[in-house]
Protein backbone atom coordinates (compact mmCIF):
# COMPACT_ATOMS: atom_id res chain seq x y z
CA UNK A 1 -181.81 136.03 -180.35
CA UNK A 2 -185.41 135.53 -180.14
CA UNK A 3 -186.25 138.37 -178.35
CA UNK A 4 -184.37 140.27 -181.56
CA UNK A 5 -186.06 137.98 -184.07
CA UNK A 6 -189.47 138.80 -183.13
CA UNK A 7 -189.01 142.39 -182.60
CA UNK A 8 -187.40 142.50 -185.56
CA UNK A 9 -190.33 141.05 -187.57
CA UNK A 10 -192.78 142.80 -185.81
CA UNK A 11 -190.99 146.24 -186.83
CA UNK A 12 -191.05 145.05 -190.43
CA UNK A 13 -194.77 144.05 -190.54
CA UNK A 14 -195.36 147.40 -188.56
CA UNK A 15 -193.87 149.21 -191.08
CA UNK A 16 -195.88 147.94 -194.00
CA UNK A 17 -198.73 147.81 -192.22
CA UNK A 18 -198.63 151.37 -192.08
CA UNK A 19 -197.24 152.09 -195.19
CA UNK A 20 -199.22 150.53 -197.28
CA UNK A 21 -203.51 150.38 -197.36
CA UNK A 22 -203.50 147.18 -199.28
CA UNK A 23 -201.70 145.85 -196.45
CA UNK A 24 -204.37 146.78 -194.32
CA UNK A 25 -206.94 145.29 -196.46
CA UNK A 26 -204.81 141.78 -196.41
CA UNK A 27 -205.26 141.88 -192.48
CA UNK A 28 -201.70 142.56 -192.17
CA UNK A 29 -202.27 143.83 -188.48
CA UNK A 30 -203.34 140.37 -187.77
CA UNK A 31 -199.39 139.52 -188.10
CA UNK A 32 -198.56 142.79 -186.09
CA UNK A 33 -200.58 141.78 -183.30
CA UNK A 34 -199.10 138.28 -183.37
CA UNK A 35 -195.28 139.47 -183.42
CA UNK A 36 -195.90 142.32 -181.06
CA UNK A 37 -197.13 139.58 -179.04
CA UNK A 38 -194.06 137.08 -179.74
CA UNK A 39 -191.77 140.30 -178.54
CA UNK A 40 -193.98 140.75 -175.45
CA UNK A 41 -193.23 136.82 -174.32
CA UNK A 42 -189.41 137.29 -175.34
CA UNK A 43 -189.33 139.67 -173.12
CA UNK A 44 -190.56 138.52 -169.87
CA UNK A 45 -189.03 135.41 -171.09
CA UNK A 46 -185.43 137.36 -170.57
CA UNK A 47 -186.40 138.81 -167.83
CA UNK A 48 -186.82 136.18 -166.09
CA UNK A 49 -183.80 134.33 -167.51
CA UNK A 50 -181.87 137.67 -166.40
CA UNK A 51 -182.64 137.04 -163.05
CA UNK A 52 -181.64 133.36 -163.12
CA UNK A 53 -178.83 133.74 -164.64
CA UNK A 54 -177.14 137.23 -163.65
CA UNK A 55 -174.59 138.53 -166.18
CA UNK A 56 -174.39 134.98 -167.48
CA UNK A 57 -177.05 135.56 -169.59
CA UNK A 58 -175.29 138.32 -171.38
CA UNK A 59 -172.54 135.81 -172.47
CA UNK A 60 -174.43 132.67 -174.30
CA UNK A 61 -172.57 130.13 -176.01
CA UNK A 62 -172.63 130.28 -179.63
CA UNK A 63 -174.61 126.53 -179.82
CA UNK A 64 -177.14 128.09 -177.44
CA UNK A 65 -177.10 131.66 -179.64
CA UNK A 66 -178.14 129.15 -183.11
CA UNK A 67 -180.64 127.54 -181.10
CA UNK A 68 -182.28 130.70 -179.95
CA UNK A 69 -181.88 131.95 -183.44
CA UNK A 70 -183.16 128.62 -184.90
CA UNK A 71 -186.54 128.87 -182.11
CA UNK A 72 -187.23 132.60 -183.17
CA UNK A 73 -187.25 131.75 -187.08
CA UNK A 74 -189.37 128.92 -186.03
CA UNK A 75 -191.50 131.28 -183.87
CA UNK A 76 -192.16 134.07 -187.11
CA UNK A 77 -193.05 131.08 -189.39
CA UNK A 78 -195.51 130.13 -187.33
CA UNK A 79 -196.87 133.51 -186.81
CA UNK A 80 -196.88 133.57 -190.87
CA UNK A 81 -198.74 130.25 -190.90
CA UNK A 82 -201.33 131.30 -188.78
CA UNK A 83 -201.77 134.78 -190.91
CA UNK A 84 -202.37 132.57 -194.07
CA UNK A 85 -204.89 130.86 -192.84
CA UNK A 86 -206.39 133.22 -191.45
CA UNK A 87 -206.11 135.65 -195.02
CA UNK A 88 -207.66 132.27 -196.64
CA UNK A 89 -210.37 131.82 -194.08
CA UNK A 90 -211.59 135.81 -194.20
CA UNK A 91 -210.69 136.15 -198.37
CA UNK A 92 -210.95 139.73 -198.23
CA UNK A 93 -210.52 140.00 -201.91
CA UNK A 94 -212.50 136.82 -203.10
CA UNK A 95 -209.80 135.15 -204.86
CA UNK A 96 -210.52 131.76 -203.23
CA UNK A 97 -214.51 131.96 -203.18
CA UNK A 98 -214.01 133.12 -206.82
CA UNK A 99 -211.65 129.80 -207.72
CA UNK A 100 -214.08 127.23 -205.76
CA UNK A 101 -216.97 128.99 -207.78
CA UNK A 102 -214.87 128.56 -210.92
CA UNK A 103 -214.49 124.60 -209.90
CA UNK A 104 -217.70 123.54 -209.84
């Protein structure tokens, strides 16, 4: 279920990112590069559990399905997190230089 999650997300983002150029201009391949990479690390990850487990791995109990489902939610958040700080850090549009300005 992570493995799914991530690619998942990482096809979304993909798909804006190329669909849209103000996408690109809010350093939306930032979050591409950051769920391609979550997908990457699923994937060893069950390839390695593959061959630990055999054709186990292909029946996981539903607790242990939730979990995984529960870690790869967990997983995009924190690739979201980490994209919003990074879109407040660069400001490519000014909006929070222009609202500090305004402050003082």
């Amino acid at each position: 279920m992570t493995l799914l999650t991530a690619v998942f997300a990482a096809i979304a983002c993909t798909v804006v990112w190329y669909a849209s150029a103000a996408a690109r201009e809010m350093k939306v391949g930032v979050l591409c590069y950051l769920f391609w990479g979550a997908s990457l690390m699923w994937l060893v990850d069950a390839i390695c559990a593959y061959r630990a487990l055999g054709a186990a791995f292909f029946t996981p109990a539903p607790m242990d399905m939730l979990n995984d489902l529960y870690l790869g939610l967990s997983a995009v958040a924190l690739g979201l997190v980490i994209w919003l700080v990074i879109l407040l850090i660069q400001d490519p549009k000014g909006v929070v230089r222009a609202a500090m300005l305004k402050r003082k």
